[in-house]
Protein backbone atom coordinates (compact mmCIF):
# COMPACT_ATOMS: atom_id res chain seq x y z
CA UNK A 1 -15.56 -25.04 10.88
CA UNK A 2 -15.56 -28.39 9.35
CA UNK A 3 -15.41 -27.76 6.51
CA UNK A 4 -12.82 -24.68 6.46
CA UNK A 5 -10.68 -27.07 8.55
CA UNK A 6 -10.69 -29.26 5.44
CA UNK A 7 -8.61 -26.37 3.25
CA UNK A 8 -6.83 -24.84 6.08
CA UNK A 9 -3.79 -25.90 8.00
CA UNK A 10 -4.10 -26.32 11.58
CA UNK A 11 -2.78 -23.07 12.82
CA UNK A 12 -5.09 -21.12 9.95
CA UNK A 13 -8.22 -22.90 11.52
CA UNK A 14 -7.26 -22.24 15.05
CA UNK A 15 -6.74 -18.57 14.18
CA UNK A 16 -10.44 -18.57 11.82
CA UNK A 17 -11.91 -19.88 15.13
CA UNK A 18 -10.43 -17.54 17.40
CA UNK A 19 -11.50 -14.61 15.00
CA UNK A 20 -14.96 -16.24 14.73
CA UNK A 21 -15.38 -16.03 18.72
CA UNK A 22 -15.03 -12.55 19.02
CA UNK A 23 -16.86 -11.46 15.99
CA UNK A 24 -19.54 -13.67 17.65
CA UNK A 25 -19.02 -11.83 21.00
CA UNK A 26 -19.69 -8.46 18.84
CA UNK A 27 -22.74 -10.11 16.92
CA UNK A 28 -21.42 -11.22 13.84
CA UNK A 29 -22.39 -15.24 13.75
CA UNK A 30 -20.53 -16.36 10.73
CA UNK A 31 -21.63 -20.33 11.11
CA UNK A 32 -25.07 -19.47 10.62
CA UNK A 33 -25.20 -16.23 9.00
CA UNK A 34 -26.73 -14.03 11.71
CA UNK A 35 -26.26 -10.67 12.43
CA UNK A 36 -27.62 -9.05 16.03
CA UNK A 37 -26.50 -5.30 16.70
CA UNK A 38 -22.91 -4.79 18.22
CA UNK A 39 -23.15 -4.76 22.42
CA UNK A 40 -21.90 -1.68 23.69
CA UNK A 41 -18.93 -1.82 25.62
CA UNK A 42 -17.12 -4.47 23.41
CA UNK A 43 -14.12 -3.17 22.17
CA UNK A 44 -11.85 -5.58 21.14
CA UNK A 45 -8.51 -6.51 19.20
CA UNK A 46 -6.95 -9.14 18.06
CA UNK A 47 -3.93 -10.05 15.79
CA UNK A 48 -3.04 -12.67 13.32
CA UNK A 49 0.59 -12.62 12.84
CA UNK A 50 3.25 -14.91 10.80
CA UNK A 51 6.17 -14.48 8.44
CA UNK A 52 6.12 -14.28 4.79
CA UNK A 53 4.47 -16.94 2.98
CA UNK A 54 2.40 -18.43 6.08
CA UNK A 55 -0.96 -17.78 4.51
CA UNK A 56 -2.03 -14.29 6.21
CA UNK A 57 -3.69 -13.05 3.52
CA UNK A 58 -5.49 -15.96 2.55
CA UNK A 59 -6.81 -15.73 5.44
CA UNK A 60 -7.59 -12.46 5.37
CA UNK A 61 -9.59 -12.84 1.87
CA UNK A 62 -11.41 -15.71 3.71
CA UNK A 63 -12.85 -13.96 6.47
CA UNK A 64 -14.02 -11.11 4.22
CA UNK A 65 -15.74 -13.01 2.22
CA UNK A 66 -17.20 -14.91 5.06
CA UNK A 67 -18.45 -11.61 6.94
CA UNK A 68 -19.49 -10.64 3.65
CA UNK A 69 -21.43 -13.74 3.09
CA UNK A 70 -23.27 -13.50 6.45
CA UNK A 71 -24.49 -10.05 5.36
CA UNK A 72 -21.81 -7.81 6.45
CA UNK A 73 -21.64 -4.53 5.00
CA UNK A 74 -18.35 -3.94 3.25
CA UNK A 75 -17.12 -0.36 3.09
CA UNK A 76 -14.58 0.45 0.54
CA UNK A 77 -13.56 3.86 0.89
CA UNK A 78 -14.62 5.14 -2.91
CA UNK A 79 -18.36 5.14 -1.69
CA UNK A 80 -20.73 4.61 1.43
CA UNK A 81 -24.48 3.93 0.91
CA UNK A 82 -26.56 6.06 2.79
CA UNK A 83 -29.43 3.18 2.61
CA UNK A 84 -27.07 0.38 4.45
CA UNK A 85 -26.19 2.86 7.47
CA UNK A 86 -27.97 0.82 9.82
CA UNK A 87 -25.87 -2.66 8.79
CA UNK A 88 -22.98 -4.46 10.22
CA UNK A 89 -19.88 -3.14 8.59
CA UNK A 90 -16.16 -3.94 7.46
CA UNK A 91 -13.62 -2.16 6.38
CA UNK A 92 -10.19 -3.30 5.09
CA UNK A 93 -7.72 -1.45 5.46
CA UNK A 94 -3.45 -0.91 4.69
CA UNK A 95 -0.99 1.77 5.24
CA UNK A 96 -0.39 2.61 2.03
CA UNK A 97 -1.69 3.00 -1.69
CA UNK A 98 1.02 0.05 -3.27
CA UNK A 99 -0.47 -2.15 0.04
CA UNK A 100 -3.96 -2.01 -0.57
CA UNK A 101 -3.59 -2.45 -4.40
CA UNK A 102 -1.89 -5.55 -3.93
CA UNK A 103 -4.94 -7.01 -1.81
CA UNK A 104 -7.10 -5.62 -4.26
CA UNK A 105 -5.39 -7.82 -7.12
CA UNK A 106 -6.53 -10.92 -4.57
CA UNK A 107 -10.28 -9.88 -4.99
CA UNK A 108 -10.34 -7.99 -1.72
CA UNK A 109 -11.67 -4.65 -1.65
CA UNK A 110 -9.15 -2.81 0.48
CA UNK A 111 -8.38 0.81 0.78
CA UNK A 112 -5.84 3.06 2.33
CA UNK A 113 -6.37 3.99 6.21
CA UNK A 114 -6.64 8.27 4.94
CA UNK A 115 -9.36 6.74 2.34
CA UNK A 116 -11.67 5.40 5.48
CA UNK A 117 -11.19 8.47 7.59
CA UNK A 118 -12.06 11.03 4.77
CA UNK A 119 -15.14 9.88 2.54
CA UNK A 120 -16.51 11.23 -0.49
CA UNK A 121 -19.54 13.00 -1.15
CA UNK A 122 -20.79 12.15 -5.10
CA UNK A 123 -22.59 14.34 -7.65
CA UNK A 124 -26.37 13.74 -7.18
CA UNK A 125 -26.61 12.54 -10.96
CA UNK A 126 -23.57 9.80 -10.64
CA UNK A 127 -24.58 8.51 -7.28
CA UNK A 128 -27.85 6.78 -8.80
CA UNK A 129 -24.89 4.43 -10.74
CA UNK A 130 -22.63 4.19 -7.48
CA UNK A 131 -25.99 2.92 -5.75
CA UNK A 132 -26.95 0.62 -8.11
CA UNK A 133 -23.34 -0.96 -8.52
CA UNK A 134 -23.49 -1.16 -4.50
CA UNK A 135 -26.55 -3.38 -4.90
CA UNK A 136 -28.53 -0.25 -3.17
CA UNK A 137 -30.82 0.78 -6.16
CA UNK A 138 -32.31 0.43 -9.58
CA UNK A 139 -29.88 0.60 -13.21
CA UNK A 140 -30.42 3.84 -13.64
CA UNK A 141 -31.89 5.11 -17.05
CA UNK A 142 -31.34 8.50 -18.58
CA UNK A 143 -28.35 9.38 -16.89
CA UNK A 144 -26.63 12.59 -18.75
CA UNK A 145 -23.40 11.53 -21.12
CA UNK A 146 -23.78 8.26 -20.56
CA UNK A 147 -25.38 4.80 -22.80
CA UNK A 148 -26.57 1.66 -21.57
CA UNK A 149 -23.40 0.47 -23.30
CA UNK A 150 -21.09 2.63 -20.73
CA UNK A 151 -23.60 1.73 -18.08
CA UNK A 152 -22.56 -2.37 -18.98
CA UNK A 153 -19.41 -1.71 -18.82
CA UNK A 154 -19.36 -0.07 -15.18
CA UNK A 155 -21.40 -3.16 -14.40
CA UNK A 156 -18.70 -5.52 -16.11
CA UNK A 157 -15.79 -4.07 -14.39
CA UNK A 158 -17.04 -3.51 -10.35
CA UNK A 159 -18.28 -7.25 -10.58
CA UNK A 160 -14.67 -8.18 -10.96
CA UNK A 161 -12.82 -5.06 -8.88
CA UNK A 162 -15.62 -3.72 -6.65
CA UNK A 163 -14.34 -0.42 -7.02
CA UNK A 164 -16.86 2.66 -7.56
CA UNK A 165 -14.59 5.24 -9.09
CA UNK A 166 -13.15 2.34 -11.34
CA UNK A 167 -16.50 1.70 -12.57
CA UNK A 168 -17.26 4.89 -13.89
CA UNK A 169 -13.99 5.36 -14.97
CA UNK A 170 -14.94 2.32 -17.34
CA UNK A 171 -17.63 3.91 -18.48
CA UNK A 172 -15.85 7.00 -19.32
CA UNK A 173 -16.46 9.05 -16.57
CA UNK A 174 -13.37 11.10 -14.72
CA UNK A 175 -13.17 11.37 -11.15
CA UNK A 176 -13.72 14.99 -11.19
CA UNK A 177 -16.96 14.37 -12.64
CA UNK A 178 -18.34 12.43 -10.18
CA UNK A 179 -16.35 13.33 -6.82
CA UNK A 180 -17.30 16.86 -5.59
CA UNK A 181 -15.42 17.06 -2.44
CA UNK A 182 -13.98 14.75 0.77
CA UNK A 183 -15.33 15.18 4.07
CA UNK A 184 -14.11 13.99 7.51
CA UNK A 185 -16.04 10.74 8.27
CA UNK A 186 -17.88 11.06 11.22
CA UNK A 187 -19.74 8.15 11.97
CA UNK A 188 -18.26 5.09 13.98
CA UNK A 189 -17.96 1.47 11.43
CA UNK A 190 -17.97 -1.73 12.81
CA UNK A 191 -14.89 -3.94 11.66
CA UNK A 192 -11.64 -3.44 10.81
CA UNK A 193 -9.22 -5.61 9.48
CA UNK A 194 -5.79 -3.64 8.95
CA UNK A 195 -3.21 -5.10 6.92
CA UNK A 196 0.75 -4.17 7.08
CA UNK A 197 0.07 -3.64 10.46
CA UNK A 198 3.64 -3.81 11.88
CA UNK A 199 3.86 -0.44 10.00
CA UNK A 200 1.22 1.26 12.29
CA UNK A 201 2.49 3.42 14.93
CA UNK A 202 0.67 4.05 17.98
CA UNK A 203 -1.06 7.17 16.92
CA UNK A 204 -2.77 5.73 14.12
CA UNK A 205 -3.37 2.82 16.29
CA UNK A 206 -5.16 4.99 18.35
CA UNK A 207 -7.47 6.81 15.97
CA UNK A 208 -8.33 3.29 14.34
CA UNK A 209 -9.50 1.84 17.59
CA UNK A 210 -11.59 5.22 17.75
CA UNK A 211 -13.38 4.16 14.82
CA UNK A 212 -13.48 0.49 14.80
CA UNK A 213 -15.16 -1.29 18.44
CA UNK A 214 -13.49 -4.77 16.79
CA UNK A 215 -10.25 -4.70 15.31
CA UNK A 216 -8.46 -7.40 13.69
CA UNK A 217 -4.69 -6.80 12.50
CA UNK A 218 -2.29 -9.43 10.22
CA UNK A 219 1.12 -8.46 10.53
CA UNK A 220 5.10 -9.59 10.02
CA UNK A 221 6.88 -9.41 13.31
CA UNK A 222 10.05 -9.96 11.79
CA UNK A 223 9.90 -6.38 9.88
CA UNK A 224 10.93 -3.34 10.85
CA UNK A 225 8.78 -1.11 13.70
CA UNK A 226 7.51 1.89 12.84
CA UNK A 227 10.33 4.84 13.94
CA UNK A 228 10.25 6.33 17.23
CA UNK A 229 8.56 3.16 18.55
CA UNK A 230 11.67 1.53 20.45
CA UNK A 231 12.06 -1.46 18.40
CA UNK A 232 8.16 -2.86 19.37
CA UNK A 233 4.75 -2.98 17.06
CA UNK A 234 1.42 -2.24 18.25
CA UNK A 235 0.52 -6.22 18.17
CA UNK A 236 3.62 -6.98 20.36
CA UNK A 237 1.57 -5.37 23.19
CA UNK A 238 -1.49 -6.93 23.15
CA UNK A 239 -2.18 -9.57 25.75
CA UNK A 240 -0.85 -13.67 24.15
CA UNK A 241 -3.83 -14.54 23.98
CA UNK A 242 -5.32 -11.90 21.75
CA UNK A 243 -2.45 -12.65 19.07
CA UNK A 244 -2.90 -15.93 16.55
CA UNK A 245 0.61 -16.72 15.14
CA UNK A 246 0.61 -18.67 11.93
CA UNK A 247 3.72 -21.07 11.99
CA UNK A 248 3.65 -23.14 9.10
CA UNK A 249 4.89 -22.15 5.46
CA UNK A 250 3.44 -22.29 2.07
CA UNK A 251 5.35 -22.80 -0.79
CA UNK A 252 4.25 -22.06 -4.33
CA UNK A 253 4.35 -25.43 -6.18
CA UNK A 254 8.09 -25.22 -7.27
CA UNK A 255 9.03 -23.95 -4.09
CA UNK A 256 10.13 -19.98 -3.54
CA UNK A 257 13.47 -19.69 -3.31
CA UNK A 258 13.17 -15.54 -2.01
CA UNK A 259 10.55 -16.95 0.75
CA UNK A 260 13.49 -19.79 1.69
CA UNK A 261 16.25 -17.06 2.06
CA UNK A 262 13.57 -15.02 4.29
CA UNK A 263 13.04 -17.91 6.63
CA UNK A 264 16.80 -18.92 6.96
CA UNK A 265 17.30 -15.59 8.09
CA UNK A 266 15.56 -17.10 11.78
CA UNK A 267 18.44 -18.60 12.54
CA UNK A 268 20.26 -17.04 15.18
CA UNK A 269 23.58 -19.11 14.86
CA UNK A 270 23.57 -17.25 10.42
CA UNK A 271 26.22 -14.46 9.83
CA UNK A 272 26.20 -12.37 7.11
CA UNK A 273 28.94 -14.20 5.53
CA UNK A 274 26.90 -17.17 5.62
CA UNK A 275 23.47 -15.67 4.53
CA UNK A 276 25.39 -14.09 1.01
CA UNK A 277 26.64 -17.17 0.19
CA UNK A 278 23.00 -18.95 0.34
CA UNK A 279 21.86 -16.54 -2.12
CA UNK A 280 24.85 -16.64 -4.14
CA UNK A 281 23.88 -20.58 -4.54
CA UNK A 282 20.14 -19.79 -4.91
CA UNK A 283 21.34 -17.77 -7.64
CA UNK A 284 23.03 -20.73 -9.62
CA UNK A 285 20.05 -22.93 -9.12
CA UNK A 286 17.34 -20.48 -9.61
CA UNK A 287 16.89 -17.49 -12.25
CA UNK A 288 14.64 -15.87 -9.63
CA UNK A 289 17.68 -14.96 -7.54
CA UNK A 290 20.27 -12.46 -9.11
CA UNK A 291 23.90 -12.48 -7.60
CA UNK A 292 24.14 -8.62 -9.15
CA UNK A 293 27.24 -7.15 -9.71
CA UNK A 294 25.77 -3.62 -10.44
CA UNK A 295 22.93 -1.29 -9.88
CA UNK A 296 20.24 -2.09 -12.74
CA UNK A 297 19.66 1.11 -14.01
CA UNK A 298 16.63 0.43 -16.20
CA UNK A 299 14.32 -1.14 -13.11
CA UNK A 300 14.89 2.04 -10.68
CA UNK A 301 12.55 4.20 -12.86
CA UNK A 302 9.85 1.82 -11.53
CA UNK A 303 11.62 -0.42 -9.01
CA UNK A 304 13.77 1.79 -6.82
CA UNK A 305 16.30 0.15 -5.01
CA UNK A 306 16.36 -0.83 -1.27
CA UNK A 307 19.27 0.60 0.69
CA UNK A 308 20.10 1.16 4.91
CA UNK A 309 21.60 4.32 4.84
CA UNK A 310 20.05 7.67 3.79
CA UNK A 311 23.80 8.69 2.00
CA UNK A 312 23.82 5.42 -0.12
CA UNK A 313 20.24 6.50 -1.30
CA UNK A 314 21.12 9.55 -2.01
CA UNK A 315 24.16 8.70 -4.30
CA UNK A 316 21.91 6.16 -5.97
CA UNK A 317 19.49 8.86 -6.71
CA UNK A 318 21.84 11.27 -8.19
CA UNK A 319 23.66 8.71 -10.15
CA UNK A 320 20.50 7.20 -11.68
CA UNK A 321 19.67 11.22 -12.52
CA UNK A 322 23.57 11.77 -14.34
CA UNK A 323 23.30 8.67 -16.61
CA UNK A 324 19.98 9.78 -17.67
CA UNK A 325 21.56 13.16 -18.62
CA UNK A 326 18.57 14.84 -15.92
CA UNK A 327 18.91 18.34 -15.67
CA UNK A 328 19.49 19.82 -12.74
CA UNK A 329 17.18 22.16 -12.76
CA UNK A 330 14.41 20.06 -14.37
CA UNK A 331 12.70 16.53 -14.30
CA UNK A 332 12.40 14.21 -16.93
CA UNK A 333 9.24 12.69 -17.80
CA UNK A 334 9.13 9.26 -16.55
CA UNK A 335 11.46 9.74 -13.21
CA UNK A 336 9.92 8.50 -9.66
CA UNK A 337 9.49 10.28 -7.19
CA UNK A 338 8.35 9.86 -3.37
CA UNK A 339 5.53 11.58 -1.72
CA UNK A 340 6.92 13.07 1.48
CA UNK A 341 3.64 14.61 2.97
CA UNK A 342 1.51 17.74 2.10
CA UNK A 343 2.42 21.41 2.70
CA UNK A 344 -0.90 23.60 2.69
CA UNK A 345 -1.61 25.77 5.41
CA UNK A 346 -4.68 24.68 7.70
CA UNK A 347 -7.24 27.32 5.90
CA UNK A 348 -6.57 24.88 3.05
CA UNK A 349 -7.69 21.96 4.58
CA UNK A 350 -10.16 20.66 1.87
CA UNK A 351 -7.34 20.54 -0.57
CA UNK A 352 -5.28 18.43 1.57
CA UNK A 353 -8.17 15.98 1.76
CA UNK A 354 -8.45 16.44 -2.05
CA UNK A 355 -4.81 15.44 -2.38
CA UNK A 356 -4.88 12.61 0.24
CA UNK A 357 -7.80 11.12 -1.42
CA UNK A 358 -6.31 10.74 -4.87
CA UNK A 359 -3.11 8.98 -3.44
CA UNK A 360 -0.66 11.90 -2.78
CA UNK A 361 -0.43 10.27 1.17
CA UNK A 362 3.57 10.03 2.51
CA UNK A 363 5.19 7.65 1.14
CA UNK A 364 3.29 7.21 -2.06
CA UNK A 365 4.78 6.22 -5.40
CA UNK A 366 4.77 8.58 -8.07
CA UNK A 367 5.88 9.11 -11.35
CA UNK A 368 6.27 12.40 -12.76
CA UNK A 369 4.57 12.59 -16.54
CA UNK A 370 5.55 16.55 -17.31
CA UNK A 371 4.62 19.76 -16.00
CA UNK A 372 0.90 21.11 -15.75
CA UNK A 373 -0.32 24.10 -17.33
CA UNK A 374 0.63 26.23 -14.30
CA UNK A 375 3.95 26.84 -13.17
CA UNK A 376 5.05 24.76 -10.34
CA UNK A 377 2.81 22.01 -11.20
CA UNK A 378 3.09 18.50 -12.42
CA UNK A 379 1.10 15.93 -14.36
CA UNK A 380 1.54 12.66 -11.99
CA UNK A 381 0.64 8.62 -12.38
CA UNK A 382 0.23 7.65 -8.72
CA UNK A 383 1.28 4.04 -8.68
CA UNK A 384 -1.05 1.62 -7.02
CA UNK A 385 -3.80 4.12 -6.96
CA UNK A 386 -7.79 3.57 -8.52
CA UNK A 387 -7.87 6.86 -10.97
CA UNK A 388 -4.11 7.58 -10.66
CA UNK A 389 -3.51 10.24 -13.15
CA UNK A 390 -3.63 13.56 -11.49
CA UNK A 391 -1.84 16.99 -12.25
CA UNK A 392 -1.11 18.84 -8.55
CA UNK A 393 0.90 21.56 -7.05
CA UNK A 394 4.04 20.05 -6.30
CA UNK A 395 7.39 20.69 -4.56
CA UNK A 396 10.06 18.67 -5.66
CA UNK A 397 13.41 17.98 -3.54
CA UNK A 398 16.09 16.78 -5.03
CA UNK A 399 19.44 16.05 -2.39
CA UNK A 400 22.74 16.24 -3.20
CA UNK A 401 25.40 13.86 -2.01
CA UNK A 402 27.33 15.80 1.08
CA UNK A 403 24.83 19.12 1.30
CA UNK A 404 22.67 19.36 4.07
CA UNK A 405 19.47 21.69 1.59
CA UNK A 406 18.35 20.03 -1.09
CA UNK A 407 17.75 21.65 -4.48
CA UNK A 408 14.79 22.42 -5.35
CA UNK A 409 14.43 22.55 -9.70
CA UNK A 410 11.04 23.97 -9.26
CA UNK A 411 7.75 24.30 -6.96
CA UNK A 412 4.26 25.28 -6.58
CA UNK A 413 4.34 27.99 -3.19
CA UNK A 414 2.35 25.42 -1.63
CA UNK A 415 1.08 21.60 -2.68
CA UNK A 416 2.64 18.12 -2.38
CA UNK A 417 6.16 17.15 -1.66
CA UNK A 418 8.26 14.56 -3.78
CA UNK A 419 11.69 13.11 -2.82
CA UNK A 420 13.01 11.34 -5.82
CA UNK A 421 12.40 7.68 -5.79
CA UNK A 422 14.95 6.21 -7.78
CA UNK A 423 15.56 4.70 -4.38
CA UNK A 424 14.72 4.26 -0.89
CA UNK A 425 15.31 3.13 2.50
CA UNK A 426 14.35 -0.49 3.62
CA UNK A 427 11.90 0.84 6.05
CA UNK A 428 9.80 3.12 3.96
CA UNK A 429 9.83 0.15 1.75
CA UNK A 430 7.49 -1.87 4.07
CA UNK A 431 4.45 -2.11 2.59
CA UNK A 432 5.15 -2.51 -0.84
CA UNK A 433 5.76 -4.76 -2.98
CA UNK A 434 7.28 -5.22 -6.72
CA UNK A 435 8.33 -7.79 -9.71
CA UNK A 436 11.60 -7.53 -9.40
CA UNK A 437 13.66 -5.87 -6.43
CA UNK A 438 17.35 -4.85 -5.91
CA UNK A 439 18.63 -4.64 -2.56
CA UNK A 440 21.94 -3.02 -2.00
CA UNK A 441 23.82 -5.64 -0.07
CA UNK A 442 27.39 -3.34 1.25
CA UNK A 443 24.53 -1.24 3.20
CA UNK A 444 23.47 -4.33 4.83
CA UNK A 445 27.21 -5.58 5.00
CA UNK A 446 27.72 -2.18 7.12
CA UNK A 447 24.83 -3.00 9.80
CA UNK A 448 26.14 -6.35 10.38
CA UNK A 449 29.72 -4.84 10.93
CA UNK A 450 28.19 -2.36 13.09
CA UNK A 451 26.81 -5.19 15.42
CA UNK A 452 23.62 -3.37 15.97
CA UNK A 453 20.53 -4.98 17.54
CA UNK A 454 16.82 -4.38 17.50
CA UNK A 455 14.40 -6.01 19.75
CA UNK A 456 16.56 -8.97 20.54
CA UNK A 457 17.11 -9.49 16.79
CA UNK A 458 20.25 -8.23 14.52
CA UNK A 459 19.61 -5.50 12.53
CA UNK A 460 20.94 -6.56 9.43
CA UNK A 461 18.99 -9.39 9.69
CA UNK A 462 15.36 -7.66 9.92
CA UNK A 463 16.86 -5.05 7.25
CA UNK A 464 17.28 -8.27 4.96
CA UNK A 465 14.35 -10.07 5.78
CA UNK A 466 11.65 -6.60 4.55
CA UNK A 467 14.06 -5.78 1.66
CA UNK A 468 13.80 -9.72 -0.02
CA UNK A 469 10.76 -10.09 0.53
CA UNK A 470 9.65 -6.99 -1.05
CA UNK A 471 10.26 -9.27 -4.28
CA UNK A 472 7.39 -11.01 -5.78
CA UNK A 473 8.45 -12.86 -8.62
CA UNK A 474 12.71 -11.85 -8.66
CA UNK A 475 15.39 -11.00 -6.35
CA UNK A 476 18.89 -9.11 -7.32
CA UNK A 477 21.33 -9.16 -4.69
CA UNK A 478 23.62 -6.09 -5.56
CA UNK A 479 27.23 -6.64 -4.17
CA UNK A 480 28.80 -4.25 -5.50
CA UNK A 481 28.76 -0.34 -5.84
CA UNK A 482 28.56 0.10 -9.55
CA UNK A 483 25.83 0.90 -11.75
CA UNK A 484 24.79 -0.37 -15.10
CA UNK A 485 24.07 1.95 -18.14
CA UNK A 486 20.63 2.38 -19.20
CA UNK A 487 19.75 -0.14 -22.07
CA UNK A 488 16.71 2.95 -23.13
CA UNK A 489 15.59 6.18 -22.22
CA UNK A 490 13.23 6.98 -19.32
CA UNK A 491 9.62 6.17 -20.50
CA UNK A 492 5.66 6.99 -19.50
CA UNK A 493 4.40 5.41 -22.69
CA UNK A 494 2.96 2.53 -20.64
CA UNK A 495 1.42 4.71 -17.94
CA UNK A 496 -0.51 7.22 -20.85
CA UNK A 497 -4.25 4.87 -20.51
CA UNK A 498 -5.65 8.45 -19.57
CA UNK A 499 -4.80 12.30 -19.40
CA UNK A 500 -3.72 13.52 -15.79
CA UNK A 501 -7.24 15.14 -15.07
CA UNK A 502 -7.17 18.25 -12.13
CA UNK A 503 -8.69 17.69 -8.86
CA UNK A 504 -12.14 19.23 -8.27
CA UNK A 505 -13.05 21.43 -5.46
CA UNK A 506 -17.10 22.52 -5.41
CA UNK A 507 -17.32 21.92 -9.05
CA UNK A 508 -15.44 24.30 -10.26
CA UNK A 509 -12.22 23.21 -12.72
CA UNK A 510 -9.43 24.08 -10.35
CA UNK A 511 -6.18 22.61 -9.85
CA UNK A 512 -4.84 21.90 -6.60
């Protein structure tokens, strides 16, 4: 530790230590390399938790590549050598697509938490390439519709995203020619390291701990819990000295002005009053704070805007819709939408996993390219996602201001449902990340009138703290209820790099 101690602040190597004695405890030796097989009988968790900006995820990328230095098996979700079966394992793993992809942009070879319990199983022909990219076999020669050229470039592009469908994507391969079906995963892995994990609920806690014997989660406990957990997050109930908090705060090398309002929002003594006028000052000293007097029309097609209340979204939503002269009872191409889960009935479980496995999970964003060749389906770019054009059954929801059913324009009898995304609540933001965020501050202004309180904390304040720091690069604080016209019309140009291909089920060219 030495030498990590060297690049690390104190609370970083106390918490690398900590996670190095109980991967030791489970046979994992990380000082000297050395794997032994994992004792029965010891299950364990631990957390590493800490606000925005105090180095989780550097962390995080750290000890993966450390395990995956000392030999450690890392299982990605897009493909699972049979020949490494009998190796130490990792998996790393976030709630959502738009969660994982932003680890993946780090180097880290994360996947969605449906992705690890539902793996793949690969054409015969294409898993001699997935093999050989693993570091499992031989190049392959002779493989059907494919040159050593397309072979290179597979090569080319896993050594810098370690993604299997990716690869062969790069070589010109579509999923559906590769993937020939999902199937339940029913072997045990090793470790787990779960990002976003103040979104888990205790459900999903308990299926990971199923799967993994040593769990490690990072996670914010200043966001928001999970609903229908009573304020609390699954890390708030393990024992104190199972949980690592990281105290101290990075700061890019200009300082982060959205990371500064995020932190000033721990002090109890701040009112609303007081917190608006800090970012109204940030705002004249820094172009990466917006004091916003309207609703940017242009970024909700890809940047929907944060909001409290389920009516404010819904007004959003349906103005974004007029000044883009939507139909009513059509979508435009390039409008977002929100997955809100999959309706198949259980005799069609494969093409849930089908659907689940390309992206379409709850909460996913999508946006909708134009309708498929059958009616009630829809060409869709699933944001965040490895091979994200797909065309699928869909059911589409749009609600009205003041009526309890929403309209429906059009939808598939059965397949997966959209809300429109133009914007959404703070909590089903968590998770995700973006450029540039708006937050509609009289929402927030209504929580802190309301007084309400959530584990010891206001509410207004955790609603502010997830909805800033959402932002990676900009921040709009929205004051007031207006909305800007749209400088251009809604767009997919930028998301056309390939045509939305169907999903496969048992080789056959069927859409789901």
């Amino acid at each position: 530790m030495n030498e990590i101690a060297l690049t690390y602040s104190d609370d970083q190597a106390a918490a690398f230590d900590a996670v190095a004695e109980m991967l030791r405890s489970a046979g994992v030796h990380l000082d000297d390399s050395l794997l032994t097989p994992s004792p029965s009988g010891a299950d364990q968790v631990m957390a590493i938790t800490g606000k925005a900006g105090s180095g989780k995820t550097l962390l995080l990328a750290e000890l993966y590549k450390a395990l995956e230095g000392a030999g450690v098996n890392v299982i990605s979700g897009d493909y699972e050598s049979r020949k490494k079966r009998d190796k130490r394992t990792l998996a790393i793993l976030a709630p959502t697509n738009k969660a994982a992809s932003v680890l993946r942009l780090r180097g880290v070879p994360a996947t969605t938490i449906h992705r690890i319990l539902y793996t793949p199983v690969y054409d015969p022909e294409y898993e001699r390439i997935a093999e050989w990219l693993s570091g499992s076999g031989e190049r392959p020669v002779d493989v059907e519709g494919l040159t050593d050229l397309a072979l290179d470039r597979a090569a080319a592009f896993f050594a810098n995203n370690k993604s299997i469908p990716g690869a062969l994507a790069a070589a010109g391969l579509r999923g559906s020619d590769f993937i020939t079906g999902w199937k339940r995963r029913e072997d045990p892995l090793d470790i787990g390291f779960i990002d976003e994990a103040s979104m888990l609920d205790d459900k999903q806690f308990q299926d990971l701990k199923e799967i993994f014997p040593t769990l490690l989660l990072f996670g914010d406990p200043a966001q928001l819990a999970p609903v229908n957990q009573s304020g609390t997050m699954v890390f708030e109930k393990l024992p104190e000295t199972r949980v690592k908090n990281l105290d101290r705060i990075f700061r890019q090398e200009a300082d982060n002005p959205i990371l500064d309002l995020a932190h000033a929002l721990g002090d109890p003594s701040l009112t609303f009053e007081d917190f608006e006028r800090m970012i109204e000052d940030a705002s004249k000293r820094d172009e990466r704070v917006v004091w916003g007097q309207r609703v940017e029309v242009d970024l909700m097609a890809r940047s929907p805007v944060l909001v409290w209340r389920n009516a404010t979204r819904i007004r959003l939503i349906n103005a974004f819709r007029n000044v883009h002269g939507a139909p009513e009872d059509a979508l435009l191409a390039g409008e977002p939408l929100i997955c809100d889960g999959i309706e198949l009935p259980l005799k069609h479980r494969k093409k849930r996993l089908d659907l689940e496995a390309r992206g379409l999970i709850k909460g996913a964003q999508v946006i909708y390219l134009g309708e498929g060749r059958k009616p009630g389906f829809s060409r869709l770019h699933v944001m965040g996602a490895e091979d994200p054009q797909v065309s699928a059954a869909s059911i589409v929801k749009i609600e009205k201001p003041d009526e309890e059913e929403p309209f429906i324009p059009f939808a598939a009898r059965m397949g997966a449902t959209f809300l429109h995304g133009a914007a959404v609540t703070i909590h089903k933001a968590q998770g995700s990340q973006w450029d540039t965020v708006q937050v509609f501050a009289p929402d927030l202004y209504g929580a802190a009138r309301m007084g309400r309180v959530e584990a010891g904390q206001p509410l207004w304040k955790r609603l502010a703290y997830v909805a800033i720091t959402r932002a990676q690069e900009r921040l709009i604080w929205v004051v007031r209820n207006r909305l800007a016209k749209p400088t251009y019309e809604l767009t997919v140009d930028d998301l056309r790099a390939a045509p939305a291909a169907p999903l496969m089920l048992d080789n056959t060219e069927e859409e789901i």
